[in-house]
C-alpha atoms as a PDB file:
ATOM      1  CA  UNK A   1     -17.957 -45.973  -7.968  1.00  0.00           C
ATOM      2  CA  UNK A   2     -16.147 -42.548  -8.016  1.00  0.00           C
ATOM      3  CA  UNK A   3     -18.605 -40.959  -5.715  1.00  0.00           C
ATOM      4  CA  UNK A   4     -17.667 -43.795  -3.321  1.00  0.00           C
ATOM      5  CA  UNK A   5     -14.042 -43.682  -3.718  1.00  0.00           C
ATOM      6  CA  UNK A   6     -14.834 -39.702  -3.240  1.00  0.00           C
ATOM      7  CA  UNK A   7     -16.832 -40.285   0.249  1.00  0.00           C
ATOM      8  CA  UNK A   8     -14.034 -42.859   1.608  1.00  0.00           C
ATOM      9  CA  UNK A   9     -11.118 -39.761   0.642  1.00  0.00           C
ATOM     10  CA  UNK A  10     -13.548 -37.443   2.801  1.00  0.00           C
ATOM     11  CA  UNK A  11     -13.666 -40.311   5.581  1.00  0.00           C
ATOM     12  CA  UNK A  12      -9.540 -40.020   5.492  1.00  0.00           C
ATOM     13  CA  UNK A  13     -10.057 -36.642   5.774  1.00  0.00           C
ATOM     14  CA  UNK A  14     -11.541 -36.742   8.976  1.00  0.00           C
ATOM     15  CA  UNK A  15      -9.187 -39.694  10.452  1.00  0.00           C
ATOM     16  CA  UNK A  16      -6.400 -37.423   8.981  1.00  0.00           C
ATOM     17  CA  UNK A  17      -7.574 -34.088  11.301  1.00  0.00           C
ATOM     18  CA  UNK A  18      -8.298 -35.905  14.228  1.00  0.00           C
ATOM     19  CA  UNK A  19      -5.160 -37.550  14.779  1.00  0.00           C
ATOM     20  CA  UNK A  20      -2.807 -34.311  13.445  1.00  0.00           C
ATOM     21  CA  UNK A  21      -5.356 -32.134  16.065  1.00  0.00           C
ATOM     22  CA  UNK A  22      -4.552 -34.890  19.119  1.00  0.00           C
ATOM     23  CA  UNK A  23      -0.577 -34.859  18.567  1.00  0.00           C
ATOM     24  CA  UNK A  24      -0.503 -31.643  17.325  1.00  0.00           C
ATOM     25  CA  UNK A  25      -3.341 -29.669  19.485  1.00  0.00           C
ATOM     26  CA  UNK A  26      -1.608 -30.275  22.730  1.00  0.00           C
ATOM     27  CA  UNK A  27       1.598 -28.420  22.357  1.00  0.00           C
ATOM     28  CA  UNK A  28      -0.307 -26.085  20.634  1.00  0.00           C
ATOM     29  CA  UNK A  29      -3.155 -25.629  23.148  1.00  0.00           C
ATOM     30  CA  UNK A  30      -0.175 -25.420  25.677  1.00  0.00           C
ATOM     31  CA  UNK A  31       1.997 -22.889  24.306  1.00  0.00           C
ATOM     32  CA  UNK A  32      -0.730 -20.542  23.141  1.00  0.00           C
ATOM     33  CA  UNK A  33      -1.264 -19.939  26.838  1.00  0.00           C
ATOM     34  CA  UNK A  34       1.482 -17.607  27.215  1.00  0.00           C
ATOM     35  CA  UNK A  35       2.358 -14.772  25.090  1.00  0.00           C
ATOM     36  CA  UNK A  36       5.964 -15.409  25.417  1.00  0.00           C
ATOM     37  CA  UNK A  37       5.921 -19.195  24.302  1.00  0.00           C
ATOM     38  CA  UNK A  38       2.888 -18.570  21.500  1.00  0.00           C
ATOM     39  CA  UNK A  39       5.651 -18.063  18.618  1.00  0.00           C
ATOM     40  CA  UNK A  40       6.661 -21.524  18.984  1.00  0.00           C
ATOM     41  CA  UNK A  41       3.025 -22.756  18.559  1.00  0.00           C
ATOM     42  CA  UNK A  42       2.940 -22.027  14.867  1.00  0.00           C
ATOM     43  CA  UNK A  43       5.910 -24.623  14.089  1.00  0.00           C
ATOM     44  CA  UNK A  44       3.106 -27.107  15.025  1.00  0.00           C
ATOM     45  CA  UNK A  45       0.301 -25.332  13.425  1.00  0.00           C
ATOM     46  CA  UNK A  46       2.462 -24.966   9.817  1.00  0.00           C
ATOM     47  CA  UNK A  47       3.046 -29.307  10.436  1.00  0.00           C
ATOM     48  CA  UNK A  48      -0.518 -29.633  10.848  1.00  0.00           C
ATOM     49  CA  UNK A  49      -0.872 -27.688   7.454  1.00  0.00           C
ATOM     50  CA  UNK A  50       1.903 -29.894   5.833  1.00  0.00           C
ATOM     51  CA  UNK A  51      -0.068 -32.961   6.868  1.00  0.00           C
ATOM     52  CA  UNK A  52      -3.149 -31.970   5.877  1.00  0.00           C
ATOM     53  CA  UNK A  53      -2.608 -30.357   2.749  1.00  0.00           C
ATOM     54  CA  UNK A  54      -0.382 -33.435   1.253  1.00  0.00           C
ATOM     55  CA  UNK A  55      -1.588 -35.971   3.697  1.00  0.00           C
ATOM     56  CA  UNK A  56      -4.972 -35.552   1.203  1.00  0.00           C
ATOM     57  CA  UNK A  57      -2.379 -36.262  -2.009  1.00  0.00           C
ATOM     58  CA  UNK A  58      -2.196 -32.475  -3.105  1.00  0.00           C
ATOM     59  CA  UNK A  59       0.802 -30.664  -4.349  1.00  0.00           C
ATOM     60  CA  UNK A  60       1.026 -27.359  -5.373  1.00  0.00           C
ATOM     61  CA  UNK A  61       3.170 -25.444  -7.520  1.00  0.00           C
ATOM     62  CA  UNK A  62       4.349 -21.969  -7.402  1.00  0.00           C
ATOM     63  CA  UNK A  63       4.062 -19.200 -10.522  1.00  0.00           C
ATOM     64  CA  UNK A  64       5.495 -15.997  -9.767  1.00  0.00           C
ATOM     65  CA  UNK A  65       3.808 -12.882 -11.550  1.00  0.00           C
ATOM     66  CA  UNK A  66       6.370 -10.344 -10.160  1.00  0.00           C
ATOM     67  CA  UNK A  67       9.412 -10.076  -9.515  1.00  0.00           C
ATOM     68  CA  UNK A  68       9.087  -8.542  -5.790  1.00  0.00           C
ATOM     69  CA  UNK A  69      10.311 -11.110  -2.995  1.00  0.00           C
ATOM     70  CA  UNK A  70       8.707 -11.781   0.554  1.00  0.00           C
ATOM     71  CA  UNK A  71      10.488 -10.257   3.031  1.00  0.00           C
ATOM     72  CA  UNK A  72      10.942 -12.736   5.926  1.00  0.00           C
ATOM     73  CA  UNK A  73      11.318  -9.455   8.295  1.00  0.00           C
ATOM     74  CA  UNK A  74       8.426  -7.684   7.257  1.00  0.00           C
ATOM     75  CA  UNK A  75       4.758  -8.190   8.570  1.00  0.00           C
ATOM     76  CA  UNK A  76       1.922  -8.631   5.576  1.00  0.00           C
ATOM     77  CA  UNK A  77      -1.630  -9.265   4.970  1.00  0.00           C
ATOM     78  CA  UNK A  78      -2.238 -11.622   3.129  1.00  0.00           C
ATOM     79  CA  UNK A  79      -4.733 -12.297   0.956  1.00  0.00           C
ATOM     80  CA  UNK A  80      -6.145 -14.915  -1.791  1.00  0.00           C
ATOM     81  CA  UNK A  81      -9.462 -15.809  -3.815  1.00  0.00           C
ATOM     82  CA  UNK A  82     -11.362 -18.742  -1.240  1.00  0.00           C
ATOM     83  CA  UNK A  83     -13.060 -22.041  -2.927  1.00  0.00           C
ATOM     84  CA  UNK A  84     -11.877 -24.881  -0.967  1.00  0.00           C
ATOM     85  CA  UNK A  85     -11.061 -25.295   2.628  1.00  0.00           C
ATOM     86  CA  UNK A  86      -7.430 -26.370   1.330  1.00  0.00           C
ATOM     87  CA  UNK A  87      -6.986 -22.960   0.938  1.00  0.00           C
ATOM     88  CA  UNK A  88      -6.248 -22.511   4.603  1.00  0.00           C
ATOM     89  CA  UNK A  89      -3.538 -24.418   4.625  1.00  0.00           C
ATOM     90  CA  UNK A  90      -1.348 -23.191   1.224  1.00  0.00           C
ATOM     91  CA  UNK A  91      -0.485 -19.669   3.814  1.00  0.00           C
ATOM     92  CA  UNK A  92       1.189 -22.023   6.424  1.00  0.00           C
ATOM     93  CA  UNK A  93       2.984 -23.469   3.824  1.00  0.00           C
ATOM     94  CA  UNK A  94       3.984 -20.485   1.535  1.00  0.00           C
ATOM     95  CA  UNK A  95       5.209 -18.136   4.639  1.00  0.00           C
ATOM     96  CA  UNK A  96       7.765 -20.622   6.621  1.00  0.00           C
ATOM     97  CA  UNK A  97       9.568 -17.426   8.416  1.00  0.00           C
ATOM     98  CA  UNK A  98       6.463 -15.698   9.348  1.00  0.00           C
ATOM     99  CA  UNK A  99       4.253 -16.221  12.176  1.00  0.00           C
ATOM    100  CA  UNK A 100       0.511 -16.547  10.686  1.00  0.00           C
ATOM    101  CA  UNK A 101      -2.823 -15.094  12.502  1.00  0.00           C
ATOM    102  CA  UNK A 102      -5.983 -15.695  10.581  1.00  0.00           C
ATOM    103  CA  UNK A 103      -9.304 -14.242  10.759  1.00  0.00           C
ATOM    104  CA  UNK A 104     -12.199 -16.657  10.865  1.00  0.00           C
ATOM    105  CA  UNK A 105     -15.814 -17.621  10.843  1.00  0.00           C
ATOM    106  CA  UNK A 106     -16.923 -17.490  14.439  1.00  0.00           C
ATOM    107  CA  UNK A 107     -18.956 -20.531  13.798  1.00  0.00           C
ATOM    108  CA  UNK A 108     -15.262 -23.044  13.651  1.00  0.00           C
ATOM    109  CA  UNK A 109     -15.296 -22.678  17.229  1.00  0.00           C
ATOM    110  CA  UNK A 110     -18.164 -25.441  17.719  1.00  0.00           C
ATOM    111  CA  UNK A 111     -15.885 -27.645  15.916  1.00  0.00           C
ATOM    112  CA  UNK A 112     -14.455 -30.432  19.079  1.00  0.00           C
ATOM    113  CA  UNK A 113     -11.092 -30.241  20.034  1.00  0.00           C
ATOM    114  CA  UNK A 114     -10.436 -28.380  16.919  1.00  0.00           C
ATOM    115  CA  UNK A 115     -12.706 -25.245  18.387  1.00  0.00           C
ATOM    116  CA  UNK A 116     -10.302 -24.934  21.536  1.00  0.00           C
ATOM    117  CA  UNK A 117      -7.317 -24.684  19.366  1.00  0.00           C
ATOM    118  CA  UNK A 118      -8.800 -22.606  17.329  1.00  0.00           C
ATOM    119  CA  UNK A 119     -10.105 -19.983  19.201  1.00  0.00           C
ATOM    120  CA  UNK A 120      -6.659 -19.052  20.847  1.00  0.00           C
ATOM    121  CA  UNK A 121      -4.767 -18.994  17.417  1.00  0.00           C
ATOM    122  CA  UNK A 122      -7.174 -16.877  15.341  1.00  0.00           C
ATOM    123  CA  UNK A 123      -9.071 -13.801  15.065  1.00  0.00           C
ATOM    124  CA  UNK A 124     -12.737 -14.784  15.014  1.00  0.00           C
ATOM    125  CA  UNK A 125     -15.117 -12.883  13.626  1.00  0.00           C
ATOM    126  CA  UNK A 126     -18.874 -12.848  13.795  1.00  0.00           C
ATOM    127  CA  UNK A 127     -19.896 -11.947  10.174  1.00  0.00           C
ATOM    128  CA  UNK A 128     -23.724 -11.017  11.810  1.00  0.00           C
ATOM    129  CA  UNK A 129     -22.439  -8.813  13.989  1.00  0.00           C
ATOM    130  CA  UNK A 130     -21.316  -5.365  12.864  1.00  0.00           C
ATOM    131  CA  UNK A 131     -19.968  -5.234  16.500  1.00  0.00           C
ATOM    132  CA  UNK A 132     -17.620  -8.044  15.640  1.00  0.00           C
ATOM    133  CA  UNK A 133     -16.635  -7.060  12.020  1.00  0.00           C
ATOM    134  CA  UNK A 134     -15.700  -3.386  13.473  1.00  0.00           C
ATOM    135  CA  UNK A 135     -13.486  -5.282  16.640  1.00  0.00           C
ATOM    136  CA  UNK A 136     -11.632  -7.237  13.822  1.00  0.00           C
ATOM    137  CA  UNK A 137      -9.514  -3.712  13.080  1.00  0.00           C
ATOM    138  CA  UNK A 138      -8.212  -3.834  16.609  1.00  0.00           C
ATOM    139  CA  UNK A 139      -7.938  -7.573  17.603  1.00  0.00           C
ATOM    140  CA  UNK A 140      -5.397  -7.851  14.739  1.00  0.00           C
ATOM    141  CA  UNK A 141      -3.945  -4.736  15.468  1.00  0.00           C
ATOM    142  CA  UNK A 142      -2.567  -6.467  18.375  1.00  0.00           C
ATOM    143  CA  UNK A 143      -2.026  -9.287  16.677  1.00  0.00           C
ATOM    144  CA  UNK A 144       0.449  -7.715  14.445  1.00  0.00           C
ATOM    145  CA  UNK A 145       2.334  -5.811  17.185  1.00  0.00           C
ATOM    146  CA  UNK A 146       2.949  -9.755  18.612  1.00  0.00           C
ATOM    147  CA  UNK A 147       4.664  -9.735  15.208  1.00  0.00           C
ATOM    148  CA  UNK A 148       2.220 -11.884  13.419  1.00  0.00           C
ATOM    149  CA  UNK A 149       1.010 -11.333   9.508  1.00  0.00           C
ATOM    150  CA  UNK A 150      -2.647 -11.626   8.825  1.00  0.00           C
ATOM    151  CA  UNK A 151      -3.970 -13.643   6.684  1.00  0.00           C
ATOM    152  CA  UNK A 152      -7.484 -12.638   5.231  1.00  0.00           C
ATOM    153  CA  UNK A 153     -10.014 -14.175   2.774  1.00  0.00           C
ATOM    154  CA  UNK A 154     -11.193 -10.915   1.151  1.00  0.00           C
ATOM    155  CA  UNK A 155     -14.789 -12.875  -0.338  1.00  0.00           C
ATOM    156  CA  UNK A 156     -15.621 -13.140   3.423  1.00  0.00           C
ATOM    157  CA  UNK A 157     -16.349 -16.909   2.633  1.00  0.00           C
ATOM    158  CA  UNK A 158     -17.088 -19.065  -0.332  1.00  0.00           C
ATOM    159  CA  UNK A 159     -20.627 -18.576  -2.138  1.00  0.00           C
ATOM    160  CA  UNK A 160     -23.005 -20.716  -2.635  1.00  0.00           C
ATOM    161  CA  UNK A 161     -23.486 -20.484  -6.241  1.00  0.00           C
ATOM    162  CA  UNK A 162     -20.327 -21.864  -7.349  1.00  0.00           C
ATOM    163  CA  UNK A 163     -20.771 -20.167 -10.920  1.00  0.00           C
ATOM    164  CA  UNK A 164     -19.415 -17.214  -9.151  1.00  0.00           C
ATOM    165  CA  UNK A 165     -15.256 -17.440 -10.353  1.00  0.00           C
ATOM    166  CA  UNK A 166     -14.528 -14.518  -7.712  1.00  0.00           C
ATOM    167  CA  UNK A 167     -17.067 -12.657  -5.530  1.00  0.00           C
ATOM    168  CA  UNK A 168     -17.154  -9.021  -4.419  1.00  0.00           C
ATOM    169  CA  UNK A 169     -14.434  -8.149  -2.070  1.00  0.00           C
ATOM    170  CA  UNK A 170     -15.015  -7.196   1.368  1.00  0.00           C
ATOM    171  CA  UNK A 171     -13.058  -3.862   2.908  1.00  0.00           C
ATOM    172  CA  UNK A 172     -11.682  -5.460   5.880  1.00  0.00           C
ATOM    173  CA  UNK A 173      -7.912  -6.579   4.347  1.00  0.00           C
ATOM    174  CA  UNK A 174      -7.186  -3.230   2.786  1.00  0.00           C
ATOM    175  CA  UNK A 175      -8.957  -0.657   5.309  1.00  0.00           C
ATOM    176  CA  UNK A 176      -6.029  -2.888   7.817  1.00  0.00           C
ATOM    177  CA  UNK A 177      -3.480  -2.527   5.425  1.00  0.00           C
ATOM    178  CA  UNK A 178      -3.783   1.249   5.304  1.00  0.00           C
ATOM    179  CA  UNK A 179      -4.363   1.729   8.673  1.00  0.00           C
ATOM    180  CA  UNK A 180      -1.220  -0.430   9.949  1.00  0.00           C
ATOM    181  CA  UNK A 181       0.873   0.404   6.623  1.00  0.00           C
ATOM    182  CA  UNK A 182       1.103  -3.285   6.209  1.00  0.00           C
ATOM    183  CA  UNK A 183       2.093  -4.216   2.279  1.00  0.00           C
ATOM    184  CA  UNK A 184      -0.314  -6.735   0.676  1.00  0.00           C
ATOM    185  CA  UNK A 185       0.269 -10.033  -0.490  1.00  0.00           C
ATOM    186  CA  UNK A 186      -1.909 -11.148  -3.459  1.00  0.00           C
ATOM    187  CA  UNK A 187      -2.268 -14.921  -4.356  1.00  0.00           C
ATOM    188  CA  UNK A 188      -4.469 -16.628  -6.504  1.00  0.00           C
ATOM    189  CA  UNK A 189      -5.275 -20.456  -6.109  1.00  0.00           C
ATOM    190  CA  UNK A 190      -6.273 -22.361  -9.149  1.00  0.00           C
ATOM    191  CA  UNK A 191      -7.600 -25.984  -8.873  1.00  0.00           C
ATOM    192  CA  UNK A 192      -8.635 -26.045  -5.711  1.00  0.00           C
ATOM    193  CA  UNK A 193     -12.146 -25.520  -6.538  1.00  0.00           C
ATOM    194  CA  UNK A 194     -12.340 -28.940  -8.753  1.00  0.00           C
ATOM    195  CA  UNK A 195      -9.959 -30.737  -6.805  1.00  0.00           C
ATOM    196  CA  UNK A 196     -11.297 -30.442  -2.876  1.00  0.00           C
ATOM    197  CA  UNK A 197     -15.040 -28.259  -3.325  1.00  0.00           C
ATOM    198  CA  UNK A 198     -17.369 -28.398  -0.410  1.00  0.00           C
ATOM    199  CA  UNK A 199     -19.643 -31.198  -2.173  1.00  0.00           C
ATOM    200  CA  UNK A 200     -18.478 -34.289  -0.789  1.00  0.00           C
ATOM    201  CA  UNK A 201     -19.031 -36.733  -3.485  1.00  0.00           C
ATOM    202  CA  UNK A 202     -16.331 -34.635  -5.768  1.00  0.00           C
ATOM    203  CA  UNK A 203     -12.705 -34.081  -5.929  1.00  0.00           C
ATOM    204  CA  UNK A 204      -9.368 -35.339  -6.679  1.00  0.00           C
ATOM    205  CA  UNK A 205      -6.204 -35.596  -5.676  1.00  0.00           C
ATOM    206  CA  UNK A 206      -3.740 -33.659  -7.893  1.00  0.00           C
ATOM    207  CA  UNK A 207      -1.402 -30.326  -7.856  1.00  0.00           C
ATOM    208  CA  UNK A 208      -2.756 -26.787  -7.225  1.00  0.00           C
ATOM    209  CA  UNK A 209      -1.403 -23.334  -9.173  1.00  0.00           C
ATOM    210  CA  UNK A 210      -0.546 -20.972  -6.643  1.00  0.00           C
ATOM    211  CA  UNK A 211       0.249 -17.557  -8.091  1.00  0.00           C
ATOM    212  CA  UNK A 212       2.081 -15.284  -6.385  1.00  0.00           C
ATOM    213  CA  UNK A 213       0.679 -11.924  -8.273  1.00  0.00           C
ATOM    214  CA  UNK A 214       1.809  -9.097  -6.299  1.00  0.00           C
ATOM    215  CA  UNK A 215       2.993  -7.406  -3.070  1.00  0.00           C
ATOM    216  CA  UNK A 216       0.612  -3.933  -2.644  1.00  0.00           C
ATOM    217  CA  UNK A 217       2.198  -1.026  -0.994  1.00  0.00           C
ATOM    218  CA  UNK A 218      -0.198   0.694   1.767  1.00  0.00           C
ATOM    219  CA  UNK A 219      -1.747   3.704   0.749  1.00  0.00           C
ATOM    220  CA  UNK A 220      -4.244   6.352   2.254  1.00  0.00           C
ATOM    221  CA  UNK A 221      -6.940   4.762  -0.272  1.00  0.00           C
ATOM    222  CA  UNK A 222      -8.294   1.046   0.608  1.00  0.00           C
ATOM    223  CA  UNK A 223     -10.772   1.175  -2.508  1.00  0.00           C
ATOM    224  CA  UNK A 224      -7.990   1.378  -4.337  1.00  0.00           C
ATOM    225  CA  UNK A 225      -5.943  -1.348  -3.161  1.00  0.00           C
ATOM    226  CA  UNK A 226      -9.311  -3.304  -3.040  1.00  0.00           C
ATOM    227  CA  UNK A 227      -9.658  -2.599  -6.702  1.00  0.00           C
ATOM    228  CA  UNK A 228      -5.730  -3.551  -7.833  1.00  0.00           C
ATOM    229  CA  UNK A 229      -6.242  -6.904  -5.823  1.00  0.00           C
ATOM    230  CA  UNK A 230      -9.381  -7.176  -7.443  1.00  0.00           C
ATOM    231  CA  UNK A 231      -8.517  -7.079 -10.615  1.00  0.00           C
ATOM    232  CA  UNK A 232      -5.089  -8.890 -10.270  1.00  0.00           C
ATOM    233  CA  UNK A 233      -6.803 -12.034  -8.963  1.00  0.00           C
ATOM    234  CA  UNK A 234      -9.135 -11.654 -11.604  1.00  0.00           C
ATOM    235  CA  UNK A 235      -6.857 -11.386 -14.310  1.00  0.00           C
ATOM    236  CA  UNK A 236      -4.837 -14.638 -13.260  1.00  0.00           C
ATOM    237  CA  UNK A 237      -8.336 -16.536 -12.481  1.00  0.00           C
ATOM    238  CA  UNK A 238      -9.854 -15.585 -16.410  1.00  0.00           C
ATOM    239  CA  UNK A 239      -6.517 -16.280 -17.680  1.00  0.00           C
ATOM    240  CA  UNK A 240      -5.389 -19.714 -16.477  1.00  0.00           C
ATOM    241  CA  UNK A 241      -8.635 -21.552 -14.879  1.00  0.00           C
END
């Protein structure tokens, strides 16, 4: 019966997308065209993350690990540990003053109507390509001078074996930290793994931990930063999982 019930919250999931992508893709589609009316797409873009992130009956709450505040005039990369798709939406949500560009799979684009949208909003990245990965630096170079923060998934995806509680960190967040002096935001989500996985015929409805652990200064050593994020998410994950 719960694997039912399970497939059925999945089926809302998709009757959920479509109709926030038709209402919600349009103006976004339309003011994306310009680069003078694409800061006004991502008051759509952060409803669409409202509605689906508690249109699927989660709730998160927020457990700060430092005392350091977000700046609402500052630009950041922003990072977090990746084990649900729900994580894409808890950025939208956290950062209401900042506009939000993300770097993603190539592969979303297939995705219909969403794949449009998708492709105008985000930094897409072919993870086969070395090409690609090494065009990321500069595509969000520019995205930042638009005045957007970036918001990166430093695993480079979620892994298969889902024993894994946080895989090796890719370079790409911290190598564009030091290179654009960008500070670091460090979050680590903590349900989302049991509460929305990938497998279908699991999950629950129910309230995530987000915690906020730290804002990284840019320095002229991304291992390093790599290695204090690292560890920080870590920490928090082998703590309170």
């Amino acid at each position: 019966m719960t694997t039912i019930l399970n497939y059925l919250w999945r089926f809302w999931l998709i009757i959920l997308a479509f109709v926030l992508t038709i209402i919600l893709g349009i103006p976004v589609y339309i003011l994306s065209l310009k680069k003078s009316t694409f800061k006004y797409a991502h008051g759509f873009i952060r409803i669409w993350c409202y509605g689906m992130f508690f249109g699927m009956g989660l709730r998160y709450e927020l457990i700060n690990l430092t005392d350091k505040k977000i700046d609402k005039n500052k630009q950041y990369v922003i990072i977090s540990n990746h084990t649900s798709i729900m994580d894409i939406m808890l950025p939208c949500i956290l950062f209401p003053n900042h506009q939000l560009c993300y770097v993603g799979k190539k592969e979303l684009v297939k995705i219909p109507i969403f794949g449009t949208i998708y492709k105008r909003i985000c930094v897409m990245v072919d993870r086969s390509s070395a090409r690609s990965r090494a065009d990321v630096y500069r595509r969000c170079a520019e995205k930042m001078e638009e005045g957007n923060s970036i918001v990166l998934f430093p695993e480079g995806g979620v892994p298969d074996d889902t024993s894994i509680v946080l895989d090796e960190f890719k370079d790409g967040a911290f190598t564009l930290s030091s290179k654009h002096h960008s500070p670091i935001a460090v979050f680590t989500f903590i349900g989302l793994k049991e509460m929305f996985p990938f497998d279908n015929s699991k999950g629950y409805p129910g309230k995530v931990k987000v915690f906020f652990n730290d804002i990284l200064e840019p320095t002229s050593s991304p291992k390093e930063l790599k290695l204090s994020a690292f560890e920080a998410i870590k920490k928090t994950l082998t703590e309170h999982s």
